[in-house]
PDB file of N, CA and C in Angstrom:
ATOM      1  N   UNK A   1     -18.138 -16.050 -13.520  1.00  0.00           N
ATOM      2  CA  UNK A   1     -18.956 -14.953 -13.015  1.00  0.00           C
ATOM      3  C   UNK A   1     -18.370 -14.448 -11.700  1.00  0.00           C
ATOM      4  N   UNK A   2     -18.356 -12.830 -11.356  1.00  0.00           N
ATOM      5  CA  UNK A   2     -17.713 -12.903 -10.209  1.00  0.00           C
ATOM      6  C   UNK A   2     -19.037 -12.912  -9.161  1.00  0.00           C
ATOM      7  N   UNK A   3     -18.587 -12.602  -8.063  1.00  0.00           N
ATOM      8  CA  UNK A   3     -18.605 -13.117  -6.974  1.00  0.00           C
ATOM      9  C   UNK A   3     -18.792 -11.142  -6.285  1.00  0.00           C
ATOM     10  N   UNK A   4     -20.222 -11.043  -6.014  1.00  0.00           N
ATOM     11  CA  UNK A   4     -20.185  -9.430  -5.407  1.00  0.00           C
ATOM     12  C   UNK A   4     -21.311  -9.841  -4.040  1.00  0.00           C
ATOM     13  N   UNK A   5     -20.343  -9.308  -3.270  1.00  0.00           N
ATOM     14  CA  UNK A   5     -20.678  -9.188  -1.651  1.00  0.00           C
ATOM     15  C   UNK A   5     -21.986  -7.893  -1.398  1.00  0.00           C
ATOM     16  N   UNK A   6     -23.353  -7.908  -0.382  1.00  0.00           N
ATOM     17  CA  UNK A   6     -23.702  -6.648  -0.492  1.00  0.00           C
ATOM     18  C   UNK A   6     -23.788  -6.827   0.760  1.00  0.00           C
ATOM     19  N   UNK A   7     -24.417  -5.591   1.500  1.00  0.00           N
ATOM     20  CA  UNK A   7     -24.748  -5.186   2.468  1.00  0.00           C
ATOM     21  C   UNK A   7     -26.408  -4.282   3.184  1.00  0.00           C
ATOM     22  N   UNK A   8     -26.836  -4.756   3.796  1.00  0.00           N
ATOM     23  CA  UNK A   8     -28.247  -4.147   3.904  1.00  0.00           C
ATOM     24  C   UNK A   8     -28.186  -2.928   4.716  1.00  0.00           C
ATOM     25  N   UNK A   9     -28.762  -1.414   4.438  1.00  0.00           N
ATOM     26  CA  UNK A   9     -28.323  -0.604   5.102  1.00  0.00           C
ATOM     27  C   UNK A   9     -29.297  -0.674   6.371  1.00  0.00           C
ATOM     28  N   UNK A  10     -30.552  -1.463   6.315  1.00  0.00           N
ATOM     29  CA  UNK A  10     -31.388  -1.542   7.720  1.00  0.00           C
ATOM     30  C   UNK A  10     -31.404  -2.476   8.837  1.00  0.00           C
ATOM     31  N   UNK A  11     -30.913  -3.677   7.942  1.00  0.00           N
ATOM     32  CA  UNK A  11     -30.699  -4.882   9.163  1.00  0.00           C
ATOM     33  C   UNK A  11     -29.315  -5.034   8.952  1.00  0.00           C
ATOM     34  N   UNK A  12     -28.302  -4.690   8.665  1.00  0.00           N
ATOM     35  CA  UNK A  12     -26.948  -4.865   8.425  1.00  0.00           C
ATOM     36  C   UNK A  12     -26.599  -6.567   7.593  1.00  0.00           C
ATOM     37  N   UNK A  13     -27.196  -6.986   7.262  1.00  0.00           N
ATOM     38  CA  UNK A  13     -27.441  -8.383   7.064  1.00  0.00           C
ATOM     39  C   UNK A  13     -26.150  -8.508   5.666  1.00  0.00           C
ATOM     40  N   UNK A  14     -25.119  -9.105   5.696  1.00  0.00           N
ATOM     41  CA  UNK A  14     -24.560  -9.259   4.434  1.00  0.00           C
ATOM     42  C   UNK A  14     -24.165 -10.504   3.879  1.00  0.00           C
ATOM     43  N   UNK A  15     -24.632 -10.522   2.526  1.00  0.00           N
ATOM     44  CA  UNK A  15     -24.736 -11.647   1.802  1.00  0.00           C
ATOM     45  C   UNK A  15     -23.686 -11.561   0.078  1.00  0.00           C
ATOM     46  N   UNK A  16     -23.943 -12.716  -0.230  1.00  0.00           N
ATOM     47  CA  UNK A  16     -22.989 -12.623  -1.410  1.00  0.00           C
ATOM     48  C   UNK A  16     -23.961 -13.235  -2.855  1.00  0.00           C
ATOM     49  N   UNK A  17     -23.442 -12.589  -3.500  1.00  0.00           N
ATOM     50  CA  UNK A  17     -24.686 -13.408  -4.807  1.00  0.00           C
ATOM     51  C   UNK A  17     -23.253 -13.618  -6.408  1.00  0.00           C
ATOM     52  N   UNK A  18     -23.537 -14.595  -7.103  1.00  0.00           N
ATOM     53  CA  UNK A  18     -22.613 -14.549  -8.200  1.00  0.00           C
ATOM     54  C   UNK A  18     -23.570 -13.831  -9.518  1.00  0.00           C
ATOM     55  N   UNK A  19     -23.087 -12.948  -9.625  1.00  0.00           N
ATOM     56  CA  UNK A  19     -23.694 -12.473 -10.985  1.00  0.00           C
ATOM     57  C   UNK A  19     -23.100 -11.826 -12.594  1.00  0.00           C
ATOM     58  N   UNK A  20     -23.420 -11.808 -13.791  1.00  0.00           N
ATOM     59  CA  UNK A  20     -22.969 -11.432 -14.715  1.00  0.00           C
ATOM     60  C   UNK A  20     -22.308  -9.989 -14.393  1.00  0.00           C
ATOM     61  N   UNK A  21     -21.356  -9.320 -14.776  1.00  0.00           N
ATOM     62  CA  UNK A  21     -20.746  -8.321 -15.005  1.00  0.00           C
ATOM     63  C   UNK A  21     -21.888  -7.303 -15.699  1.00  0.00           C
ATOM     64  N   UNK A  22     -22.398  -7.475 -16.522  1.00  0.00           N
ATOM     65  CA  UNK A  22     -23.678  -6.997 -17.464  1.00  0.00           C
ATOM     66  C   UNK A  22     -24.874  -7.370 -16.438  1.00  0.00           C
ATOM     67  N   UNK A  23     -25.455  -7.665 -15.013  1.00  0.00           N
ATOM     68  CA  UNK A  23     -26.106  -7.722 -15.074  1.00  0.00           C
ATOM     69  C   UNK A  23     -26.298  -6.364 -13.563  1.00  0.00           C
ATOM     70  N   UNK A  24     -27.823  -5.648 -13.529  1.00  0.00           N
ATOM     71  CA  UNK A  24     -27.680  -4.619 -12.851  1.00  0.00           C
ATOM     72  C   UNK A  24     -27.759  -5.105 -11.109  1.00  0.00           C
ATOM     73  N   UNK A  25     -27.423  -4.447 -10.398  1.00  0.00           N
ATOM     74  CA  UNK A  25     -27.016  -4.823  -8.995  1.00  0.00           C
ATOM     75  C   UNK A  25     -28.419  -4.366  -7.891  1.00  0.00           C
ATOM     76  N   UNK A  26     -27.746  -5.897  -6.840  1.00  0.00           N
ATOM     77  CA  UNK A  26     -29.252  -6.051  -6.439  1.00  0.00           C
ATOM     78  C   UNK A  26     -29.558  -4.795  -5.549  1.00  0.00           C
ATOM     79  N   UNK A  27     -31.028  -4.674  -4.961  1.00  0.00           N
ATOM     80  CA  UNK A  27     -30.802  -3.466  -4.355  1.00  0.00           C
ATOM     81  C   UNK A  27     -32.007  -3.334  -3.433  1.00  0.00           C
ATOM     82  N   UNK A  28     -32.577  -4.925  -3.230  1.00  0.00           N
ATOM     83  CA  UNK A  28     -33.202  -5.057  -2.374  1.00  0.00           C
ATOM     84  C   UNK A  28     -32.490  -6.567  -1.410  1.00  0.00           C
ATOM     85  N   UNK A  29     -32.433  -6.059   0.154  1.00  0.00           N
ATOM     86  CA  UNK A  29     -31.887  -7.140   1.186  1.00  0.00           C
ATOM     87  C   UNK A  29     -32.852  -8.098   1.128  1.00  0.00           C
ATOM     88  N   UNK A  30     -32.619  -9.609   1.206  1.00  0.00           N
ATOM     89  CA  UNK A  30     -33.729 -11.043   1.349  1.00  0.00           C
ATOM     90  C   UNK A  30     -34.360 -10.937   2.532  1.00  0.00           C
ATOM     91  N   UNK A  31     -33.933 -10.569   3.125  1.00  0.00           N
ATOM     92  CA  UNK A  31     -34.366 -10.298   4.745  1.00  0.00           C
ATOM     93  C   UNK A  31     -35.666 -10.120   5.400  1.00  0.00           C
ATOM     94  N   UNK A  32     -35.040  -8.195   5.233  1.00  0.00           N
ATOM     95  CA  UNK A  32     -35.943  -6.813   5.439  1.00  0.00           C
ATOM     96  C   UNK A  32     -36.370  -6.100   4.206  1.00  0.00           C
ATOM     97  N   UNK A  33     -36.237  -6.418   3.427  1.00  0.00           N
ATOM     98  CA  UNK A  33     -36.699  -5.981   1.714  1.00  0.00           C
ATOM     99  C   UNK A  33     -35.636  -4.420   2.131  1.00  0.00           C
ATOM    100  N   UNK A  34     -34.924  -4.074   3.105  1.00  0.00           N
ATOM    101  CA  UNK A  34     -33.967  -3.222   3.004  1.00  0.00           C
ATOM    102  C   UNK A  34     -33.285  -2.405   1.831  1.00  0.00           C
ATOM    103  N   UNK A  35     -32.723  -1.376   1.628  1.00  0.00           N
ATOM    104  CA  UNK A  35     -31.977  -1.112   0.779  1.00  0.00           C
ATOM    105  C   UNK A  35     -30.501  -1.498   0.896  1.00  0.00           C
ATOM    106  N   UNK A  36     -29.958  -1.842  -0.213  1.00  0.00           N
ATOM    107  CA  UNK A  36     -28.469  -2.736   0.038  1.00  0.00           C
ATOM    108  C   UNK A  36     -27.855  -1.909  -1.024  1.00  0.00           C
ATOM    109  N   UNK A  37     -26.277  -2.003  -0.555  1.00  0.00           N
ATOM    110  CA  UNK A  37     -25.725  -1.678  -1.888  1.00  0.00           C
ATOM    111  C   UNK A  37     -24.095  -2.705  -1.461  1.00  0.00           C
ATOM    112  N   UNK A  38     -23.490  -2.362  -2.626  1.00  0.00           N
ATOM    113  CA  UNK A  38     -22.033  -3.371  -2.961  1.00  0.00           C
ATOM    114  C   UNK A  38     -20.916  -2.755  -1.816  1.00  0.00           C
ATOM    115  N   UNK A  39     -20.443  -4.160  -1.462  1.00  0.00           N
ATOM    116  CA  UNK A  39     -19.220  -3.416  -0.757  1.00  0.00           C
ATOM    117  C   UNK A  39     -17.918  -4.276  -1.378  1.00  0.00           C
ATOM    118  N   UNK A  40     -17.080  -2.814  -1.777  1.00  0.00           N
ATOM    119  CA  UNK A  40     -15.884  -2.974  -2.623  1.00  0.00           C
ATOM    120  C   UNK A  40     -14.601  -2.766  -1.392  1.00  0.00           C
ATOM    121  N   UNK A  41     -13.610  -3.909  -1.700  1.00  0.00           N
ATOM    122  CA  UNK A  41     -12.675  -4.365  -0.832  1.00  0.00           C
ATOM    123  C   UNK A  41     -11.453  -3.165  -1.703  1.00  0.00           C
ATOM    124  N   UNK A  42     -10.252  -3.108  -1.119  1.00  0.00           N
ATOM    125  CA  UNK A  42      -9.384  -3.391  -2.002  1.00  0.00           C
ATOM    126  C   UNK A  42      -8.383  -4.285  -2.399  1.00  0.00           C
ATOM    127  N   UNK A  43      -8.203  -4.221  -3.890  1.00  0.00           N
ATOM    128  CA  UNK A  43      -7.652  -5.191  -4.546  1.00  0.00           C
ATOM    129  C   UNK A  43      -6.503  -5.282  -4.449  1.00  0.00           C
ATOM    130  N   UNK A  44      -5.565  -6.663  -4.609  1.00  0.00           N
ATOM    131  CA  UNK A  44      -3.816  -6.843  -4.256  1.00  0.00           C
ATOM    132  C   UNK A  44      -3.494  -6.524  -5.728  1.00  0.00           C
ATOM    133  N   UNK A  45      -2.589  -5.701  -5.949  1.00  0.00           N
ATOM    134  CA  UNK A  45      -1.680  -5.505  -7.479  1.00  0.00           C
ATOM    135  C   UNK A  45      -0.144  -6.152  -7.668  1.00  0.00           C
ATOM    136  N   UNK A  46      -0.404  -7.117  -8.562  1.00  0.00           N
ATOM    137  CA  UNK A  46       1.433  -7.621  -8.346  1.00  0.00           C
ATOM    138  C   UNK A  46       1.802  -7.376  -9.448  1.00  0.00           C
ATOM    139  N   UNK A  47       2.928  -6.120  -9.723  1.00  0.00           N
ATOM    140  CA  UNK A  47       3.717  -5.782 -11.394  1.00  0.00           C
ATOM    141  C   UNK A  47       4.379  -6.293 -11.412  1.00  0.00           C
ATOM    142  N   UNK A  48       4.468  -7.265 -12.435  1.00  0.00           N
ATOM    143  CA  UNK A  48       5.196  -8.484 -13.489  1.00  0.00           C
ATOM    144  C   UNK A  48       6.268  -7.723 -14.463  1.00  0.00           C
ATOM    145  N   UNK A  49       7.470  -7.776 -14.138  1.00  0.00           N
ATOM    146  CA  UNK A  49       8.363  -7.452 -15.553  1.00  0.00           C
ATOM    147  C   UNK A  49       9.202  -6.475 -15.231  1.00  0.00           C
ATOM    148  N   UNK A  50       9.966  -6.079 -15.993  1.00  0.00           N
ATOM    149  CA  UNK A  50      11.244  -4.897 -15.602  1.00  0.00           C
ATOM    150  C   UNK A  50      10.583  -4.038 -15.514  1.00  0.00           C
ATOM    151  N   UNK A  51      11.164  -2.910 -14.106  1.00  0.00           N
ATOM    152  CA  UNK A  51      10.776  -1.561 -14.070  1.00  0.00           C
ATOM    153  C   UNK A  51      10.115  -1.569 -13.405  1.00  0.00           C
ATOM    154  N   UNK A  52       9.715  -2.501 -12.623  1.00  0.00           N
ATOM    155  CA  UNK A  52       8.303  -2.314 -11.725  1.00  0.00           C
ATOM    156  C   UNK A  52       8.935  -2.399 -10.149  1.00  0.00           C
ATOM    157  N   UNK A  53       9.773  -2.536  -9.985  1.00  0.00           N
ATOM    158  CA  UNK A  53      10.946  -3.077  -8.715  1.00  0.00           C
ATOM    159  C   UNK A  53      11.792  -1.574  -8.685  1.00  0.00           C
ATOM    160  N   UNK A  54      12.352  -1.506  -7.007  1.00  0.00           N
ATOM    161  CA  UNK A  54      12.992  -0.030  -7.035  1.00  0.00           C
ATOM    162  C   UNK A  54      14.613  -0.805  -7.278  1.00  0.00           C
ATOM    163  N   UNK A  55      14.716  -1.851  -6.976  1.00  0.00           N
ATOM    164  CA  UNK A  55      16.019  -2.123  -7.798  1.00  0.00           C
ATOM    165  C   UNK A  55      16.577  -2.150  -9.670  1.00  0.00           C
ATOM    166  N   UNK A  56      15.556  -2.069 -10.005  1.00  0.00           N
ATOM    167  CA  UNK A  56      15.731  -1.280 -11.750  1.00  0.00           C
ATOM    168  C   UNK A  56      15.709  -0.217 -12.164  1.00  0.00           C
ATOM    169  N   UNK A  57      15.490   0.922 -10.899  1.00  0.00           N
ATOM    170  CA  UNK A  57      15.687   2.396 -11.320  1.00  0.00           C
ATOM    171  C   UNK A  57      17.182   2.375 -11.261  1.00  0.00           C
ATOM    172  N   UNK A  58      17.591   3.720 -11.087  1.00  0.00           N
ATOM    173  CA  UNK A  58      18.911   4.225 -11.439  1.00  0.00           C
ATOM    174  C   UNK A  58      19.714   3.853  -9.758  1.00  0.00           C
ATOM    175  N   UNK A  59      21.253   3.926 -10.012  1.00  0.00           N
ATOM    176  CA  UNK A  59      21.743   3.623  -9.111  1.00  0.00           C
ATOM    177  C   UNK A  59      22.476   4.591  -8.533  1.00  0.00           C
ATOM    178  N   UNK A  60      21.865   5.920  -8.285  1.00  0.00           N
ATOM    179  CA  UNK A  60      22.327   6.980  -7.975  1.00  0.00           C
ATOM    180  C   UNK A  60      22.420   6.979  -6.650  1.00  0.00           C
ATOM    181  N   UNK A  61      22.054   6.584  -5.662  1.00  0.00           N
ATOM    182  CA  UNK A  61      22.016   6.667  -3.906  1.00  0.00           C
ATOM    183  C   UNK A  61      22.671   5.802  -3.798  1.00  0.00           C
ATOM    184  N   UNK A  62      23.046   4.820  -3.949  1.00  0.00           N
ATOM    185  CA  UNK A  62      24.380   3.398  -4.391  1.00  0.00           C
ATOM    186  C   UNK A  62      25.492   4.333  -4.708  1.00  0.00           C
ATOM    187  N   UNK A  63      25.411   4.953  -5.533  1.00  0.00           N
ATOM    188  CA  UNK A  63      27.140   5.573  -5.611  1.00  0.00           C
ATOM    189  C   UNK A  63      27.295   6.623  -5.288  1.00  0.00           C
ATOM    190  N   UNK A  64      26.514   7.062  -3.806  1.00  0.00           N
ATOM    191  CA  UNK A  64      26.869   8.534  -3.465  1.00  0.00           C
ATOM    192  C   UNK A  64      28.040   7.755  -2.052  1.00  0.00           C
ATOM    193  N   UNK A  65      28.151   6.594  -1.910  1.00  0.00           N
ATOM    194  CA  UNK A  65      28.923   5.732  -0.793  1.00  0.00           C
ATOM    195  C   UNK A  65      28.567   5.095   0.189  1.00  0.00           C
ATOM    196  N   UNK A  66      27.132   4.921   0.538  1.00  0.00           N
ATOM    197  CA  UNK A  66      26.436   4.700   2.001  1.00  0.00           C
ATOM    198  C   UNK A  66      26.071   3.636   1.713  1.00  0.00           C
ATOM    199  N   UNK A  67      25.784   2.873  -0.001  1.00  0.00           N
ATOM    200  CA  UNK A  67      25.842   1.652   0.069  1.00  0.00           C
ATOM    201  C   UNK A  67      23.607   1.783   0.292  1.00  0.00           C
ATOM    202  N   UNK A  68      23.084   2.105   0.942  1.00  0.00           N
ATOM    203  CA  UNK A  68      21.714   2.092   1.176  1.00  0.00           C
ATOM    204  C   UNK A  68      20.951   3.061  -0.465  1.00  0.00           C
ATOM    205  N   UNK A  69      19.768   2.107  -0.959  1.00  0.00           N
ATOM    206  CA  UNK A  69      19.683   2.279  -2.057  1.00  0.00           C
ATOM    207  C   UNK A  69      17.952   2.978  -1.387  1.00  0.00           C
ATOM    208  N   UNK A  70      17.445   3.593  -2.001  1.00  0.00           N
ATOM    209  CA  UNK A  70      16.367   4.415  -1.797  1.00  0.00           C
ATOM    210  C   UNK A  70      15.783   5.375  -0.638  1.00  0.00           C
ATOM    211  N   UNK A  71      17.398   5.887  -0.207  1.00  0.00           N
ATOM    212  CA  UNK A  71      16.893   6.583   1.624  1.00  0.00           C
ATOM    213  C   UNK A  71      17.260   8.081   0.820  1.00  0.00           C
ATOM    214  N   UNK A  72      16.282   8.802   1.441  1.00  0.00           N
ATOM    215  CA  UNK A  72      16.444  10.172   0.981  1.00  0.00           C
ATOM    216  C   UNK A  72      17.921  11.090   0.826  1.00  0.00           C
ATOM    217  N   UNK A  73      18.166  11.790   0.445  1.00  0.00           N
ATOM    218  CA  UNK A  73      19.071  12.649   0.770  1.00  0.00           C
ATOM    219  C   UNK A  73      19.317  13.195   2.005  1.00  0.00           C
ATOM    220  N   UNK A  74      18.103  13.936   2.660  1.00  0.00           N
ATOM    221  CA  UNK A  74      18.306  14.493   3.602  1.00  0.00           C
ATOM    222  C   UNK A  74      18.654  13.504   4.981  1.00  0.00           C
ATOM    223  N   UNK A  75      18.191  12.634   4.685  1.00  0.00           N
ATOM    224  CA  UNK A  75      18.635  11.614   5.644  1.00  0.00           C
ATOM    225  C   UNK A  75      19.986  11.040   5.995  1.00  0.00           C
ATOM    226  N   UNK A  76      20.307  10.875   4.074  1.00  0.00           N
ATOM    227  CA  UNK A  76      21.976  10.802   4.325  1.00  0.00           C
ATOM    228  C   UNK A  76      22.859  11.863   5.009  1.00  0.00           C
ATOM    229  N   UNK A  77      22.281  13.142   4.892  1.00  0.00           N
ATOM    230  CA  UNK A  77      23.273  14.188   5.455  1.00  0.00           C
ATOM    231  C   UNK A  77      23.299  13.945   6.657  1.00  0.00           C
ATOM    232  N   UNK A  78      21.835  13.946   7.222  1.00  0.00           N
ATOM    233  CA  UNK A  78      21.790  13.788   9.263  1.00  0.00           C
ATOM    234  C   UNK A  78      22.727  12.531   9.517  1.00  0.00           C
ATOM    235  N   UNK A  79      22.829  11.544   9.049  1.00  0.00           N
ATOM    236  CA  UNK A  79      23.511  10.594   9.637  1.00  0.00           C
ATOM    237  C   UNK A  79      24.940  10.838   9.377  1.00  0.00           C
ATOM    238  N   UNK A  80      25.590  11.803   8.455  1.00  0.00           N
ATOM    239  CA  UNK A  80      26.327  12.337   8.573  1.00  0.00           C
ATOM    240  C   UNK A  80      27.088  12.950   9.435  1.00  0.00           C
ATOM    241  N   UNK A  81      26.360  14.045   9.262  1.00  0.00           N
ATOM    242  CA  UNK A  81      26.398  14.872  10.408  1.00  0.00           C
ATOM    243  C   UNK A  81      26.655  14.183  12.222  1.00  0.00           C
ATOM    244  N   UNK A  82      25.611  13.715  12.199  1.00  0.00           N
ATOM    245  CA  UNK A  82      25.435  12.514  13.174  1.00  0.00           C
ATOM    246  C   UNK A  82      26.672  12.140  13.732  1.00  0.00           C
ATOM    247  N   UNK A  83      27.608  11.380  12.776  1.00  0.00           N
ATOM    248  CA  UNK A  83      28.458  10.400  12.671  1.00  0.00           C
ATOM    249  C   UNK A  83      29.783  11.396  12.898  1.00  0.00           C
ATOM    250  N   UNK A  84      29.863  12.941  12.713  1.00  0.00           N
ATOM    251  CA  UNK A  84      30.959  13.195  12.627  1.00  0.00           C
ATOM    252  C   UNK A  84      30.940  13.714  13.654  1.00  0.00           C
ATOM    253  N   UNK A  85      29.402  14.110  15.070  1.00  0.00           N
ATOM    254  CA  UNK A  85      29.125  14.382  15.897  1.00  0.00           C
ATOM    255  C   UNK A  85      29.756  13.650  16.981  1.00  0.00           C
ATOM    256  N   UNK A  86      29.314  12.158  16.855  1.00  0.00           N
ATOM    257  CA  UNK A  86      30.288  11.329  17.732  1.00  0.00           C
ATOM    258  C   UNK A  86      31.090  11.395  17.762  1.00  0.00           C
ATOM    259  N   UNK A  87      31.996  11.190  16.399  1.00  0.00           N
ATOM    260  CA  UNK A  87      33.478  11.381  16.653  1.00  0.00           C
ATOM    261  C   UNK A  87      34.160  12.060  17.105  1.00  0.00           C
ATOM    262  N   UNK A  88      33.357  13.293  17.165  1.00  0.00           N
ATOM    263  CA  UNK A  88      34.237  14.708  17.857  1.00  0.00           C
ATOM    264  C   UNK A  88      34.216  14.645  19.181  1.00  0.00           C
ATOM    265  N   UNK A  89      32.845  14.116  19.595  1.00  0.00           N
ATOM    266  CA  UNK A  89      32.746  13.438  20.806  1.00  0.00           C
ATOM    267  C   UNK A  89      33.777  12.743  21.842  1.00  0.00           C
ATOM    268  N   UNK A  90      33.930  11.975  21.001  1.00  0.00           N
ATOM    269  CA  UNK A  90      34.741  10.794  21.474  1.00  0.00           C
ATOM    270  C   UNK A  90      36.349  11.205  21.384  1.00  0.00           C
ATOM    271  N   UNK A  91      36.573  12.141  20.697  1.00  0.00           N
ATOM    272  CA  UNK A  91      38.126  12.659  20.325  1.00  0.00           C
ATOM    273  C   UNK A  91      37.954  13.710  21.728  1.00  0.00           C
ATOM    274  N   UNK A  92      37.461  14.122  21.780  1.00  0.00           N
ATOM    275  CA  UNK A  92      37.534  15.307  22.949  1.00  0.00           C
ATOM    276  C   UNK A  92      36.982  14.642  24.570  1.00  0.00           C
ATOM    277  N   UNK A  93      36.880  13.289  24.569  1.00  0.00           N
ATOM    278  CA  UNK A  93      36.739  12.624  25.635  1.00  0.00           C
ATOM    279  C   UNK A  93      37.846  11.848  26.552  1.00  0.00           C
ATOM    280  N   UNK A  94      39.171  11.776  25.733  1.00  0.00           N
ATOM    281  CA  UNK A  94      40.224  10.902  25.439  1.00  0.00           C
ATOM    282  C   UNK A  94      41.305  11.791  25.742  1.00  0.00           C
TER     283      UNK A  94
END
């Protein structure tokens, strides 16, 4: 059975109760006879199996030469750019 957390909206009071999936949700606090309702977390997802990993897509950013596998395009150009910035730099410093 799971396990559903509520919350009282008048005394803030929160408690946990185990109940059937099929069964309807509580909606009075033990307290303050309050109105309560469910508070939903979010859940961890772990994908099991090929295809679910960015190392099983295609290896297209791997063989453009930079060796870095999922960095945008435009990013590769600036560091480009970047890179040929210094150098000119550094050639015209010398």
């Amino acid at each position: 059975m799971p396990t559903y957390e509520y919350l009282c909206e008048r005394c803030g009071f929160r408690f946990e109760r185990f109940q059937r999936i099929t069964e309807d949700p509580i909606s009075q606090c033990p307290r303050c006879q309050g109105a309560v309702h469910r508070v939903f977390y979010p859940v961890s997802i772990m994908f099991k199996g090929r295809g679910f990993y960015s190392t099983d897509y295609g290896r297209s950013s791997a063989a453009s030469g930079n060796g870095k596998v999922g960095e945008p395009a435009e990013a590769k150009a600036e560091g480009a750019e970047a890179g040929a910035e210094s150098k000119s730099a550094d050639k015209s410093v010398t």
